[in-house]
N, C-alpha and C. Protein backbone atom coordinates (compact mmCIF):
# COMPACT_ATOMS: atom_id res chain seq x y z
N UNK A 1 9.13 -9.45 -0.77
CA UNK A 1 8.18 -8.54 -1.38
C UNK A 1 7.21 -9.38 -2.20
N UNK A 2 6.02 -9.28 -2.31
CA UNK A 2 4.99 -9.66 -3.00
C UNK A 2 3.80 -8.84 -3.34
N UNK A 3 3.40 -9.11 -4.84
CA UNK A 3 2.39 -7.96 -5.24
C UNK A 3 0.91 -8.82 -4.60
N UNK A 4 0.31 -7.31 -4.46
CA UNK A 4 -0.93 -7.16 -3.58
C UNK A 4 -1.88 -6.41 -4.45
N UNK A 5 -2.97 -6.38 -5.11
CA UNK A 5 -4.00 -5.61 -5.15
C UNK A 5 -4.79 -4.87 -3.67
N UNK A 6 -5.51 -3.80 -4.17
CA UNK A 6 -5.58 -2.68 -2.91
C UNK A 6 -7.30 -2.41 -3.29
N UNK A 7 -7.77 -3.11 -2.15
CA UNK A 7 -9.34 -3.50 -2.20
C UNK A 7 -9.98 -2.42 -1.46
N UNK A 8 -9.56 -1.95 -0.47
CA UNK A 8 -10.40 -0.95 -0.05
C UNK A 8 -9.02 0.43 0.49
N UNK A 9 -9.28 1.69 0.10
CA UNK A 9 -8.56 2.63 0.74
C UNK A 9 -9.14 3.38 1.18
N UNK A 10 -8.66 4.26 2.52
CA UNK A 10 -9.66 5.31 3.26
C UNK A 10 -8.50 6.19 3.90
N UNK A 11 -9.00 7.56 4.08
CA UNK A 11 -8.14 8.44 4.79
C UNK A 11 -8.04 8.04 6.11
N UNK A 12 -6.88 8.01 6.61
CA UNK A 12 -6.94 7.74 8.61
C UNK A 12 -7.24 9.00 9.54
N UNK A 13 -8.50 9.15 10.36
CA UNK A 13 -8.88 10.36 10.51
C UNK A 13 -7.94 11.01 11.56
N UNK A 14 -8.11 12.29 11.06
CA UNK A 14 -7.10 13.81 12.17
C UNK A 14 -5.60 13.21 11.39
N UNK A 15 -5.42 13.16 10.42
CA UNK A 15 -3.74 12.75 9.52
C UNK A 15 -4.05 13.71 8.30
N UNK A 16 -2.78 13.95 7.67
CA UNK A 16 -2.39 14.83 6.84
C UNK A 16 -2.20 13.62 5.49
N UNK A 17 -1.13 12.39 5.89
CA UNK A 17 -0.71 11.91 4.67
C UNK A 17 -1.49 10.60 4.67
N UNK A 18 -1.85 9.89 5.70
CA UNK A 18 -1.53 8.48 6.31
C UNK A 18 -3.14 8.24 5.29
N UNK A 19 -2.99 6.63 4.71
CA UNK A 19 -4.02 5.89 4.15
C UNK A 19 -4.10 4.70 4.50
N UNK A 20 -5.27 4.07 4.97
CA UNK A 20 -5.08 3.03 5.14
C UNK A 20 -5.56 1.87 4.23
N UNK A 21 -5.24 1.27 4.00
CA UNK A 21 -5.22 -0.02 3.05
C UNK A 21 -5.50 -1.41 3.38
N UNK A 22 -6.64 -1.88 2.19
CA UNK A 22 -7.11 -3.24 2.54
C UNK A 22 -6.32 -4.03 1.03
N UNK A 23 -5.28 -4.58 1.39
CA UNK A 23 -4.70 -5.52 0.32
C UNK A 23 -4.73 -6.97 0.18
N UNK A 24 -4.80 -7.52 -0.67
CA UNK A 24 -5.39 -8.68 -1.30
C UNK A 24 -4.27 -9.24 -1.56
N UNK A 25 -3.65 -10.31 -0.84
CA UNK A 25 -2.47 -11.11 -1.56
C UNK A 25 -2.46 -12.59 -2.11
N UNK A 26 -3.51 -12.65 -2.44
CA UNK A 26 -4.28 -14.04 -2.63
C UNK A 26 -4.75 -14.96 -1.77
N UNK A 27 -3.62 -15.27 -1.06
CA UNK A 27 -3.74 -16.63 0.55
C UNK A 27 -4.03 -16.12 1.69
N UNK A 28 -4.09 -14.60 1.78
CA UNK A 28 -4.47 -13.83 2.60
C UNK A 28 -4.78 -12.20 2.54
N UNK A 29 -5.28 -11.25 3.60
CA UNK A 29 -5.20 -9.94 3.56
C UNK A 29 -4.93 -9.22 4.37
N UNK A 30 -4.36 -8.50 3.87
CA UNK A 30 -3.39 -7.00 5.38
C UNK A 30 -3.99 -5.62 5.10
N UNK A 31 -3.42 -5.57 6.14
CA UNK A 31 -3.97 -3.80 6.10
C UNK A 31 -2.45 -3.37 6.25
N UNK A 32 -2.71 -2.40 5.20
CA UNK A 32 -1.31 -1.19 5.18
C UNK A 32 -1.77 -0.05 5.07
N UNK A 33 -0.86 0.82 6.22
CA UNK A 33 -0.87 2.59 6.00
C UNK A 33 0.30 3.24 5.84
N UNK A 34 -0.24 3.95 4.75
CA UNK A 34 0.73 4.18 3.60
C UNK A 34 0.77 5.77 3.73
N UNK A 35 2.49 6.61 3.68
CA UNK A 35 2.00 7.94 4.23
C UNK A 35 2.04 9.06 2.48
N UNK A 36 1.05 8.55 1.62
CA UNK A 36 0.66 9.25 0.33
C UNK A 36 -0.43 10.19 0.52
N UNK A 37 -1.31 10.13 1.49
CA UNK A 37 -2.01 10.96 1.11
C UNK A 37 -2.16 11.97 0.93
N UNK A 38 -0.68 12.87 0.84
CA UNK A 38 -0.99 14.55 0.98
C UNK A 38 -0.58 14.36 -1.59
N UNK A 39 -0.69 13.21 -1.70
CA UNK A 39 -0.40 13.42 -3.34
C UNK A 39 -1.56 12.25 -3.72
N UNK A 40 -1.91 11.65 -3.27
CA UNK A 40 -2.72 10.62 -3.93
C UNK A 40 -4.54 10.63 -2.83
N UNK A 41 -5.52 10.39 -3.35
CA UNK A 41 -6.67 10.28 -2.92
C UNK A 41 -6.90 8.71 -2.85
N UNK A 42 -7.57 8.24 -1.84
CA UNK A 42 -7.55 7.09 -1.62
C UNK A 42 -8.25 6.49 -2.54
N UNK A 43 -9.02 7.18 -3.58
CA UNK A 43 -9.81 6.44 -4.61
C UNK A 43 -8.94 6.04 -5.93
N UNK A 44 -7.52 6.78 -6.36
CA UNK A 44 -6.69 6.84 -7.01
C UNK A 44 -5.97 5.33 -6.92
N UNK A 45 -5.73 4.54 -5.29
CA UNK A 45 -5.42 3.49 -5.25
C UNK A 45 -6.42 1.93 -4.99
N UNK A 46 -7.05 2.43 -5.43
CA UNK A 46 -8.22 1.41 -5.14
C UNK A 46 -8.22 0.14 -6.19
N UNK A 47 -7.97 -1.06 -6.91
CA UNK A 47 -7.51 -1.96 -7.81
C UNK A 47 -6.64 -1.82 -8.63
N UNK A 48 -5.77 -1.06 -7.89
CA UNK A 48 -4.21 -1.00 -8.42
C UNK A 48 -3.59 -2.64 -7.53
N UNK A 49 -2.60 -3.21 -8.69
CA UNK A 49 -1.89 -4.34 -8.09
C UNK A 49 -0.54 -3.71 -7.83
N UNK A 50 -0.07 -3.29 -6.54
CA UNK A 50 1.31 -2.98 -6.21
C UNK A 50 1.88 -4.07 -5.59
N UNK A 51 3.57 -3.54 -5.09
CA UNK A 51 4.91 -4.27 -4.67
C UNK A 51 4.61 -4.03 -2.90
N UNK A 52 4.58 -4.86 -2.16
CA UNK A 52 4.48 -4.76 -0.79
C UNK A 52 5.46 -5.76 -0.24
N UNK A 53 6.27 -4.39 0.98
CA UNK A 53 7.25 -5.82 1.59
C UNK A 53 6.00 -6.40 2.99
N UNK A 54 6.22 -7.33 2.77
CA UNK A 54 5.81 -8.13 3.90
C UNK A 54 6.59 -8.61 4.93
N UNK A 55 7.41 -8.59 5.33
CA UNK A 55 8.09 -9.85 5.91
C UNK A 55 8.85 -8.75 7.32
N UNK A 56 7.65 -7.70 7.11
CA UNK A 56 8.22 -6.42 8.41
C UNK A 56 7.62 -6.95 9.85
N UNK A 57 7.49 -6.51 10.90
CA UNK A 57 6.63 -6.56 12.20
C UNK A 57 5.54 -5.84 12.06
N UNK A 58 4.72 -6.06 12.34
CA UNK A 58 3.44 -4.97 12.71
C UNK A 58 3.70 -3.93 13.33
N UNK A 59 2.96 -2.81 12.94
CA UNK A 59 3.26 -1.55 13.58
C UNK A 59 2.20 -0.82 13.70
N UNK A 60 1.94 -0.18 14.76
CA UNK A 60 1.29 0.74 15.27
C UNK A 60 1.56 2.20 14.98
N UNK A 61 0.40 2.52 13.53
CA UNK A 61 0.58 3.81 13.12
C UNK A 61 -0.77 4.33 13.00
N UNK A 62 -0.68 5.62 13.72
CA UNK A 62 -1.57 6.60 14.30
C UNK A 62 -3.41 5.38 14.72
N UNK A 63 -2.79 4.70 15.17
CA UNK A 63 -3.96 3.89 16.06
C UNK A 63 -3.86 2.95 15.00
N UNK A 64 -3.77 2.56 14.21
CA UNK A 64 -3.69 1.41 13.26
C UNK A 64 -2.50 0.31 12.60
N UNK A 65 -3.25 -0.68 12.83
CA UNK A 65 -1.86 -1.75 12.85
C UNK A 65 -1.54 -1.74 11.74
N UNK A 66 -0.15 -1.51 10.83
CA UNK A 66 0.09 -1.79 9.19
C UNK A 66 0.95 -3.12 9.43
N UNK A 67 0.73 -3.87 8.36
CA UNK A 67 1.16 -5.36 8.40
C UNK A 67 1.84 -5.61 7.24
N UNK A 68 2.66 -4.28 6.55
CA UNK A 68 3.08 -4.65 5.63
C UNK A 68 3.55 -3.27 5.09
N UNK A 69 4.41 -3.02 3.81
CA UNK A 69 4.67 -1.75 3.70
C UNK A 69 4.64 -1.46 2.14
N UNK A 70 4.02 -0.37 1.41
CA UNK A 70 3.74 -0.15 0.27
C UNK A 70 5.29 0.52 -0.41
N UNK A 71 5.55 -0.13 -1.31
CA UNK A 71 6.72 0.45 -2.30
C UNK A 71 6.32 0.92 -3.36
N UNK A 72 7.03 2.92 -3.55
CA UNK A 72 7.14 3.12 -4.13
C UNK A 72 8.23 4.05 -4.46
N UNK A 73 8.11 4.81 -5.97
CA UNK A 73 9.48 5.61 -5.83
C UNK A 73 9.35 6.74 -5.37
N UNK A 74 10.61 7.80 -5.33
CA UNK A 74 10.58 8.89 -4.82
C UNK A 74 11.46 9.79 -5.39
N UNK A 75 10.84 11.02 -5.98
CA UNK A 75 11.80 11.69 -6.68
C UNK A 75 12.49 12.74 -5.37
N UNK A 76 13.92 13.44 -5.79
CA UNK A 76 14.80 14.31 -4.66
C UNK A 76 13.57 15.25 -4.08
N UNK A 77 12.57 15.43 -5.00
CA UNK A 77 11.65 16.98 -4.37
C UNK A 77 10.30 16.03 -3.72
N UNK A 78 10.58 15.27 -3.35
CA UNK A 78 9.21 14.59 -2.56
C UNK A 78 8.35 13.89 -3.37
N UNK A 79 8.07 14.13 -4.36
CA UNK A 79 7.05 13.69 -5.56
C UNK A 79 7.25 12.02 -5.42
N UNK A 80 5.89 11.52 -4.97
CA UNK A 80 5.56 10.18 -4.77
C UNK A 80 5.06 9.57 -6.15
N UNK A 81 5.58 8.37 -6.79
CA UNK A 81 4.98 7.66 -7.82
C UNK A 81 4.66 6.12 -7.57
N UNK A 82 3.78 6.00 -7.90
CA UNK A 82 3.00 4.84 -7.88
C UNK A 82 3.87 3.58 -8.45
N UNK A 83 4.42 1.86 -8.05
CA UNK A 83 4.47 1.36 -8.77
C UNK A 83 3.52 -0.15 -8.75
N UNK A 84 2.95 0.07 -9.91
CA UNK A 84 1.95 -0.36 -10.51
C UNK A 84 2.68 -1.96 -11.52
N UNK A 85 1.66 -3.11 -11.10
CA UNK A 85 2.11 -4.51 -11.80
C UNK A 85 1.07 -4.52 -12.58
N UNK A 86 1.40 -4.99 -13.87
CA UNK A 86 0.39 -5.61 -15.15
C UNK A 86 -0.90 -6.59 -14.51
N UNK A 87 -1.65 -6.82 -14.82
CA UNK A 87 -2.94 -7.76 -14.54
C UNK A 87 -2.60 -9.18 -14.56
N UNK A 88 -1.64 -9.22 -15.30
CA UNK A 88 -1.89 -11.00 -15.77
C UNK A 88 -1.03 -11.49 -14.29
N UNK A 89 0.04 -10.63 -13.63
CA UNK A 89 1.02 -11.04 -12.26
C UNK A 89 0.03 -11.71 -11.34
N UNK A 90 0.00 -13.13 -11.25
CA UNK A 90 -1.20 -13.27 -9.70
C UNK A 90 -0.76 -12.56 -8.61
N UNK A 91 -2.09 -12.58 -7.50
CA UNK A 91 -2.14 -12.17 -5.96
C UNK A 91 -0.79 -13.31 -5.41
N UNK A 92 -0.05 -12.18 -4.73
CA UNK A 92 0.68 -12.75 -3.84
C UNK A 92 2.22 -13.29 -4.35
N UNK A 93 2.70 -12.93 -5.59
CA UNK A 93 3.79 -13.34 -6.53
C UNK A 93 5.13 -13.04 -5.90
N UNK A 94 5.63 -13.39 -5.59
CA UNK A 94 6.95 -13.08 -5.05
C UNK A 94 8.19 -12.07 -5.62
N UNK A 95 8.47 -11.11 -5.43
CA UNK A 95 9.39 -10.01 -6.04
C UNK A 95 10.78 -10.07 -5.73
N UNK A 96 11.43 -10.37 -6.49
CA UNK A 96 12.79 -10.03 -6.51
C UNK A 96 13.47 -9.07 -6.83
């Protein structure tokens, strides 16, 4: 896992939840689609520094490759929360 800032977000068109994501991990950048959007607006995640596992396969979701996967929590009733790293963490920090 390594934190990523989230440079560009956009709805994935004809989807209900799916966002897709331009993340910043310092030495490089991925695209992740992330299935928040029926609670979060893609402008809500836009220079937020989150926790991303990396180290998945690429996948083919709803026509778009995600190269990585956004962590967050989840309460029993669905309710999606954001987790969010302090500023000073560099691009690309390794999570344990």
């Amino acid at each position: 896992m390594r934190v990523g800032l989230v440079k560009n977000a956009e709805r994935i068109p004809r989807t209900r939840k799916l966002i897709k994501l331009s993340v910043d991990f310092g030495d490089e950048s991925r695209i992740v689609v992330a299935g928040i959007g029926d609670q979060y607006q893609p402008e809500d995640l836009m220079g937020k520094k989150m926790i991303f596992v990396v180290n998945l396969k690429p996948k083919n979701i709803a026509g778009v490759e995600s190269q990585a996967m956004l962590i967050v929590a989840e309460e029993a009733d669905g309710k999606v929360h954001l987790i969010t790293v302090e500023d000073e963490v560099p691009l690309g920090s390794k999570v344990w």
